[in-house]
N, C-alpha and C. Protein backbone atom coordinates (compact mmCIF):
# COMPACT_ATOMS: atom_id res chain seq x y z
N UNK A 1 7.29 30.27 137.59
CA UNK A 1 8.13 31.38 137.28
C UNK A 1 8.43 32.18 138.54
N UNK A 2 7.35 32.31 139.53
CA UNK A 2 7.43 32.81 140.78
C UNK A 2 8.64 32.62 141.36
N UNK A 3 8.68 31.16 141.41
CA UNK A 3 9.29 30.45 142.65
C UNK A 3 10.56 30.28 141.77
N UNK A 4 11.01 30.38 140.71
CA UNK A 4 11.89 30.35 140.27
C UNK A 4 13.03 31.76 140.30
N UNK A 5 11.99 33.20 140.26
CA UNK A 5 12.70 34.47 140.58
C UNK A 5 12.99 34.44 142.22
N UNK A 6 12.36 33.45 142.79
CA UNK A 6 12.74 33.47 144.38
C UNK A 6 13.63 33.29 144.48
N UNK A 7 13.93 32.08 143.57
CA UNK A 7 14.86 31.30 144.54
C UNK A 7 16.43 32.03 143.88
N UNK A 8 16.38 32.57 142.45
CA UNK A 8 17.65 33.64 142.15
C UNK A 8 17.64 34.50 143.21
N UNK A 9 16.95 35.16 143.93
CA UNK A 9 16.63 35.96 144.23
C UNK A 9 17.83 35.80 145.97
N UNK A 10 17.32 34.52 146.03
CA UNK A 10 18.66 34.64 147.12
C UNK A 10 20.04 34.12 146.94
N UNK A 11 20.34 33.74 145.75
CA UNK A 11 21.78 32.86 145.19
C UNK A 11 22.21 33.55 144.00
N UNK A 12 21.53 34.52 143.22
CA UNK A 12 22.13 35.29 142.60
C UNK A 12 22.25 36.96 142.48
N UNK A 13 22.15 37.68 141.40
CA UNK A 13 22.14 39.10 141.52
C UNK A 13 21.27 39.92 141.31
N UNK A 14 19.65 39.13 141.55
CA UNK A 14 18.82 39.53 141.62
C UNK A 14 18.09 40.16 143.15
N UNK A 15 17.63 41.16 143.16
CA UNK A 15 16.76 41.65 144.15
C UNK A 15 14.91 41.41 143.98
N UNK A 16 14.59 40.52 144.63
CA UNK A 16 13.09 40.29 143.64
C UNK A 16 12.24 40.23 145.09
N UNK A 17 11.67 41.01 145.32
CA UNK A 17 10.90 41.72 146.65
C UNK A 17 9.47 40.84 146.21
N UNK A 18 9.23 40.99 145.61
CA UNK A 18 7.92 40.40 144.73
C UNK A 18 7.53 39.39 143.69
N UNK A 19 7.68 38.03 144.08
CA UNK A 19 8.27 36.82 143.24
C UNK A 19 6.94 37.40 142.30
N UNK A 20 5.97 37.19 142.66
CA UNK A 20 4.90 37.22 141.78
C UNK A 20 4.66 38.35 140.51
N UNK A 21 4.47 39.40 141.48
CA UNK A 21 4.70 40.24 140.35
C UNK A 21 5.76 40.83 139.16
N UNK A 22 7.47 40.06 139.97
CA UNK A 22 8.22 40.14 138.97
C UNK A 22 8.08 38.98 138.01
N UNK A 23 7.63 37.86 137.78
CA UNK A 23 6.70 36.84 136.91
C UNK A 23 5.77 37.43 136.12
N UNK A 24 5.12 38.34 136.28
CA UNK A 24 4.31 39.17 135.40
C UNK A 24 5.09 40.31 134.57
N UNK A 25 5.78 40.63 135.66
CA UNK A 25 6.61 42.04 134.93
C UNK A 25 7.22 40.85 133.25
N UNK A 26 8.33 39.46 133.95
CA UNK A 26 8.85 38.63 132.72
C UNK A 26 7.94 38.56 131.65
N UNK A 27 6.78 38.08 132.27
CA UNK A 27 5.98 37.49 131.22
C UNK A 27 5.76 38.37 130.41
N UNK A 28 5.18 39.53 130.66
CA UNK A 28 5.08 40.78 129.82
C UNK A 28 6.27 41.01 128.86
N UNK A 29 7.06 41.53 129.98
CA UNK A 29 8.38 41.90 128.49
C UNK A 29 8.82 40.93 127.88
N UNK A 30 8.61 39.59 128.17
CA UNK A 30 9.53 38.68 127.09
C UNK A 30 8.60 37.90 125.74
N UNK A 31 6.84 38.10 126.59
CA UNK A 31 6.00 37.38 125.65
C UNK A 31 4.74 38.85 124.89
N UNK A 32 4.79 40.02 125.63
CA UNK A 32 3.79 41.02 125.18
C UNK A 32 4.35 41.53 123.60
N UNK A 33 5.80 41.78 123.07
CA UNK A 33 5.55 42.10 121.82
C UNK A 33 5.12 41.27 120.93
N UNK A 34 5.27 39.73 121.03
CA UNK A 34 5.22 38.80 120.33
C UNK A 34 3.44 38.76 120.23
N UNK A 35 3.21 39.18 121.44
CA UNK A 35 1.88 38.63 121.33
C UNK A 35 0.89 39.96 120.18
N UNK A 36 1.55 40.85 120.57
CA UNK A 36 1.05 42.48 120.01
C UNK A 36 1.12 42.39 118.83
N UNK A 37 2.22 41.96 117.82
CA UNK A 37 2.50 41.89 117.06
C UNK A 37 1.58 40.90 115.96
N UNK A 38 1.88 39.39 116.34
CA UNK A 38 0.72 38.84 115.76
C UNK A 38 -0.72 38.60 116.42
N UNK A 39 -1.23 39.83 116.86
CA UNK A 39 -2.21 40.02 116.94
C UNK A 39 -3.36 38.89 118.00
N UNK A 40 -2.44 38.19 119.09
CA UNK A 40 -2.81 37.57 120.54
C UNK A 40 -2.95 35.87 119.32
N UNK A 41 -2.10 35.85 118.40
CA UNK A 41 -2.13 34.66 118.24
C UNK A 41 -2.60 34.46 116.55
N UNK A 42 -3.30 35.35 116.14
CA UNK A 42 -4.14 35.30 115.08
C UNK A 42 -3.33 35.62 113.72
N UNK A 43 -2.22 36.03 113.52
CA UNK A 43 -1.31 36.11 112.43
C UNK A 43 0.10 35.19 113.00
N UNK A 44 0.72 34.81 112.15
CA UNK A 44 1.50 34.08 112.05
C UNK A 44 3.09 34.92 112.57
N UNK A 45 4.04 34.46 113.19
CA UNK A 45 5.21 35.60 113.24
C UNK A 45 6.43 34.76 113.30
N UNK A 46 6.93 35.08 112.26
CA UNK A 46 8.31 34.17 111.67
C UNK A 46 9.06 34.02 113.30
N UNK A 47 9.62 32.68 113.36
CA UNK A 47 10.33 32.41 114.71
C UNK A 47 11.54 33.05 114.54
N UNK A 48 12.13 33.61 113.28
CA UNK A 48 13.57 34.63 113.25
C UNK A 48 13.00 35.81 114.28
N UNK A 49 12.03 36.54 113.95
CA UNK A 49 11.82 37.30 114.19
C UNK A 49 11.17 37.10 116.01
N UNK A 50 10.95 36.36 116.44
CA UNK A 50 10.81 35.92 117.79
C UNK A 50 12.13 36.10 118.64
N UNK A 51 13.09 35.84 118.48
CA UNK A 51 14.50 35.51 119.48
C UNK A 51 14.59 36.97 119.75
N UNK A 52 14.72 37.88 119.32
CA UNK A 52 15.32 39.45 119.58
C UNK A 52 14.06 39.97 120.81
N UNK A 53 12.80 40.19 120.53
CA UNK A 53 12.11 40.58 121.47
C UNK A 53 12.20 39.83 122.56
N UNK A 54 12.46 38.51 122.83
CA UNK A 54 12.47 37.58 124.09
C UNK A 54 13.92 38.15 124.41
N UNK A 55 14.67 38.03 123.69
CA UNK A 55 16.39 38.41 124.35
C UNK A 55 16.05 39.71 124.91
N UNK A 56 15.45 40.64 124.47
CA UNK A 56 15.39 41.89 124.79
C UNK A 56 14.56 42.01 126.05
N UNK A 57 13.61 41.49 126.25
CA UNK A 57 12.80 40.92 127.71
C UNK A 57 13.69 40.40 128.46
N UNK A 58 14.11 39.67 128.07
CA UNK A 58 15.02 38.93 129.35
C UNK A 58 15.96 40.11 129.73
N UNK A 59 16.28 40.74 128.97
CA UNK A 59 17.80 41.49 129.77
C UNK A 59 16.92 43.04 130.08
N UNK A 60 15.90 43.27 129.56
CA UNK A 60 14.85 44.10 130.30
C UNK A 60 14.43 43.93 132.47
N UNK A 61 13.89 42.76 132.24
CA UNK A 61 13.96 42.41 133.45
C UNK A 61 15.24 42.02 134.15
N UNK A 62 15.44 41.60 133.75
CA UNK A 62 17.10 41.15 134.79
C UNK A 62 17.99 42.58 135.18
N UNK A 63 17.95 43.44 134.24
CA UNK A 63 18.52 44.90 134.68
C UNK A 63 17.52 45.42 135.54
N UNK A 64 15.75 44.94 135.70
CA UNK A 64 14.68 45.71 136.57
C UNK A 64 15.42 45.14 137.81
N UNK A 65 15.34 43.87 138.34
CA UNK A 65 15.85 43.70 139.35
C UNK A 65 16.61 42.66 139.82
N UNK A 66 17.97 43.88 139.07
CA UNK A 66 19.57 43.42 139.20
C UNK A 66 19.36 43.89 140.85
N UNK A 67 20.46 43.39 141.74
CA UNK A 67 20.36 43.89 142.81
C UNK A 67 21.42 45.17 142.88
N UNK A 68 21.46 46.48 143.56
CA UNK A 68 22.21 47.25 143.70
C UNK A 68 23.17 47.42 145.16
């Protein structure tokens, strides 16, 4: 995931100073409600209900570091 915000990082409209930690920042917003929600795995969580919090992560981070 690192090396993947790198490499946007110089070919697209991202500014990513910190491959690593913006990989954590993703991982967080696109996988932490899902995980909060059913409880780190232990309740079940309809896959309808999965797509909106990941869409919402993704365009969470990508507006963190859009480049200006």
């Amino acid at each position: 995931m690192a090396s993947a915000l790198a490499d946007r990082s110089d070919t697209a409209k991202l500014a990513v100073p910190d491959p690593e930690r913006a990989a954590v920042h993703f991982l967080r917003l696109t996988g932490g409600v899902i995980s909060d929600r059913a409880y780190r795995g232990t309740l079940p969580m309809p896959e309808e209900e999965r797509d909106e919090p990941i869409a919402s992560g993704v365009r969470a981070c990508l507006r963190g570091y859009e480049r200006r």
